[in-house]
Protein backbone atom coordinates (compact mmCIF):
# COMPACT_ATOMS: atom_id res chain seq x y z
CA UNK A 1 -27.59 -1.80 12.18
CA UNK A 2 -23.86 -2.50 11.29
CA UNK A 3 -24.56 -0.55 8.02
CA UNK A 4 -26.25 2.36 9.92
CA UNK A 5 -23.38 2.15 12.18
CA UNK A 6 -20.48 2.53 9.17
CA UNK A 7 -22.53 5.10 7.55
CA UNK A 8 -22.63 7.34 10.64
CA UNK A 9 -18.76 6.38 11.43
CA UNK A 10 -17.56 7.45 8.39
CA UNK A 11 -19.70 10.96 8.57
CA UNK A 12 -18.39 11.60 12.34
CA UNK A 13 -14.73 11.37 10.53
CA UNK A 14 -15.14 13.61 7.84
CA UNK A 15 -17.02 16.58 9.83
CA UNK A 16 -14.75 15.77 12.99
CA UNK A 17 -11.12 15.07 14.38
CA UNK A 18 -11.40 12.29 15.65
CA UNK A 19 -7.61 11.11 17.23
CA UNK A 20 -8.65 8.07 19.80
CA UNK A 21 -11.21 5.54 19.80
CA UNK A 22 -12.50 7.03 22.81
CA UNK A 23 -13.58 9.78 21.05
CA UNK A 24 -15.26 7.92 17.74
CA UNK A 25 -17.15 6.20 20.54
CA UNK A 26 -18.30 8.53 22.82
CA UNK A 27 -19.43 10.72 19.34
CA UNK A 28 -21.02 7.54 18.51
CA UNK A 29 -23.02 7.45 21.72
CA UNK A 30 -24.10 10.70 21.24
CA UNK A 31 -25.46 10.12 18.17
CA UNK A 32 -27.57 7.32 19.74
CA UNK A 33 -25.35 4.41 18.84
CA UNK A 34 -24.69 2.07 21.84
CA UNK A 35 -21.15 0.90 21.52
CA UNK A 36 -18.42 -0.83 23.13
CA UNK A 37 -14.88 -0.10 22.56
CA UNK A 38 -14.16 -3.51 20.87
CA UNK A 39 -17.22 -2.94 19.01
CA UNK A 40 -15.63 0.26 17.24
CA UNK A 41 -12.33 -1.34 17.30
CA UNK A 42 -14.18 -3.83 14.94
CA UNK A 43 -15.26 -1.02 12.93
CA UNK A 44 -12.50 0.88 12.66
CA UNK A 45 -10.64 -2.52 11.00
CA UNK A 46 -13.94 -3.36 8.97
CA UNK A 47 -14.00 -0.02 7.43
CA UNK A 48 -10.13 0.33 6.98
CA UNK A 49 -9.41 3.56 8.61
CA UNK A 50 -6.09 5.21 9.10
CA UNK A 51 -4.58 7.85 10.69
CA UNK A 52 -3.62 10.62 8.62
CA UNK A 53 -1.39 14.03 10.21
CA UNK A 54 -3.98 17.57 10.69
CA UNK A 55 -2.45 20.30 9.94
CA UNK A 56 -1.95 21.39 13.42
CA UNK A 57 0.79 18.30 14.42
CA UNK A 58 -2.56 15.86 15.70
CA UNK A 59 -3.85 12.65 14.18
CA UNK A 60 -7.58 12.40 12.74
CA UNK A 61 -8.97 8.53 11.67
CA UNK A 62 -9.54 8.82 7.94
CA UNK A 63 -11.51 6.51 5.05
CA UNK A 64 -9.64 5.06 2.51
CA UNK A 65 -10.98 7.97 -0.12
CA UNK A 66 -9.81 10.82 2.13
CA UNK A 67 -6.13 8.55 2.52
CA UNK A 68 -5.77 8.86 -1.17
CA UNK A 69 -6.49 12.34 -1.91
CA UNK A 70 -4.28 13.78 0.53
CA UNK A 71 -1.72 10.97 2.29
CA UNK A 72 -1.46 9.21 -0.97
CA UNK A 73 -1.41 12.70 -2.70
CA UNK A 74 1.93 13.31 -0.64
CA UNK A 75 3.54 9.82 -0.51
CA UNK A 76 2.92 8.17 -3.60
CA UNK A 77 2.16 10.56 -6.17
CA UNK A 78 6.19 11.79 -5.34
CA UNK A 79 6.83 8.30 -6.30
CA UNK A 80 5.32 8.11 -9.59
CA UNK A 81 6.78 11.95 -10.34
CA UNK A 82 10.18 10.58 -9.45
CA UNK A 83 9.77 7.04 -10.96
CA UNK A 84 7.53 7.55 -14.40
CA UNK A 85 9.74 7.75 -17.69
CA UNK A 86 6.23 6.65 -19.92
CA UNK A 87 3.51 4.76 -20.26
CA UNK A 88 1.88 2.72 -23.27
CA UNK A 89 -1.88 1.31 -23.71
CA UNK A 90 -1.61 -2.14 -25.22
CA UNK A 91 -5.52 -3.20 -25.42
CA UNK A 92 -6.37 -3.26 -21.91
CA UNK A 93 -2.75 -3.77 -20.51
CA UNK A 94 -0.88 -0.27 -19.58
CA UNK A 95 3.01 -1.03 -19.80
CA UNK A 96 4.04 1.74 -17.73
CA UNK A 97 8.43 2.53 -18.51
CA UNK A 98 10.11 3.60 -15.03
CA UNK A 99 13.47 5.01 -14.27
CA UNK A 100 15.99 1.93 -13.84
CA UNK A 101 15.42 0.17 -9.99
CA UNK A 102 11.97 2.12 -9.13
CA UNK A 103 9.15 -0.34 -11.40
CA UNK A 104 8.23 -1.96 -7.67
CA UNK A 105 7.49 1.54 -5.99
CA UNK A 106 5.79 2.57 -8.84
CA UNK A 107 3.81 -0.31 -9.32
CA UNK A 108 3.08 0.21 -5.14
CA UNK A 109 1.94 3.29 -5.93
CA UNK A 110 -0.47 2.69 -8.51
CA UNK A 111 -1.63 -0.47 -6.48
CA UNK A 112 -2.15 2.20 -3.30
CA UNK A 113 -4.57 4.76 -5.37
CA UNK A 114 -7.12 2.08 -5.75
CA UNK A 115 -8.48 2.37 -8.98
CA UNK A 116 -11.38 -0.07 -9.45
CA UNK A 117 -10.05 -0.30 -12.95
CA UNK A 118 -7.07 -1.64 -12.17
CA UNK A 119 -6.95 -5.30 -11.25
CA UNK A 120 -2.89 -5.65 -10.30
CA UNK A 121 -0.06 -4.97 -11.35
CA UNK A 122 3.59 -6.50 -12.20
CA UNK A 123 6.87 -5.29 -11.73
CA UNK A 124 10.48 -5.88 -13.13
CA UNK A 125 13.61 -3.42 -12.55
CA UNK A 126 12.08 -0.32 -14.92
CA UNK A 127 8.25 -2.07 -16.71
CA UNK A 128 5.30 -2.61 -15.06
CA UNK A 129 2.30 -4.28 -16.72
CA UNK A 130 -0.51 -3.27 -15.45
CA UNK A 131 -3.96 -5.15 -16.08
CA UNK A 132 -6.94 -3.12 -16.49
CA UNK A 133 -10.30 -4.67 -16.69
CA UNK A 134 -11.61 -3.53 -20.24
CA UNK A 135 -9.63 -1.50 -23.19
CA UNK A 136 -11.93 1.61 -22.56
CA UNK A 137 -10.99 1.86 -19.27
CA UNK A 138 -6.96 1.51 -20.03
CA UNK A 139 -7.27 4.81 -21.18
CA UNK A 140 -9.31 5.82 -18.33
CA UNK A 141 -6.30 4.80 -15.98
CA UNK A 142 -3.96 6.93 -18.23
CA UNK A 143 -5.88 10.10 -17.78
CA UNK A 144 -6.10 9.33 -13.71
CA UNK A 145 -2.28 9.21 -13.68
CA UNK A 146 -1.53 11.87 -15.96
CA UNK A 147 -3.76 13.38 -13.58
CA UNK A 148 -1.93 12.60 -10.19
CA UNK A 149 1.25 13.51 -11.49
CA UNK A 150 0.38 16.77 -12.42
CA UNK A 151 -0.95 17.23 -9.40
């Protein structure tokens, strides 16, 4: 039921604006879920949802993949344009060079786009190491942020 529940949550906030959790609930009820609102406040935490601007100056709830292609898109990927100097593949370690003072932001960033390669990251003034799981996918990662920076 929970599962159902997610599923259906997650479809009501990509084909609707959803600003309050009034509204994710009463869409919910209409849908033929019976909900309180601490039940969707539950959900809303379970499932990680934000609030993300609309174009037209309102808030909408968003998932964590629509965060990263557009909120992330604007916040973080300006960090890594700003930051990045270069970025070198050793086995399945990336050792990512950064302008002097900005490895921690960087590193943030690349934490923040959620990459299920990626398992963390370290940061000193201008390196970051950043553990991938397996060598194949180190150069996976590379392609994703020469990606993102290019926009």
């Amino acid at each position: 039921m929970k599962k159902d529940r997610h599923s259906k949550i997650l479809e009501i906030i990509r084909t609707q604006d959803i600003e309050t959790q009034e509204e994710l609930a009463d869409a919910l009820r209409r849908s033929g879920y019976d909900v309180t609102q601490a039940t969707v406040s539950r959900d809303i935490r379970d499932l990680r949802l934000t609030k993300m601007q609309t174009g037209k100056g309102h808030q909408k709830y968003a998932a964590g993949e629509a965060q990263s292609e557009s909120h992330l898109s604007d916040k973080y990927i300006r960090v890594l344009r700003e930051g990045f100097v270069s970025m070198d593949p050793a086995q399945n370690i990336l050792v990512v060079k950064t302008v002097s003072g900005m490895a921690m932001a960087v590193a943030a960033a690349i934490d923040a786009m959620h990459f299920p390669e990626v398992v963390g990251c370290i940061a000193g003034d201008d390196t970051i190491m950043v553990a991938i799981r397996t060598v194949d996918d180190t150069a996976l990662v590379m392609r994703k942020l020469e990606e993102a920076m290019r926009g």
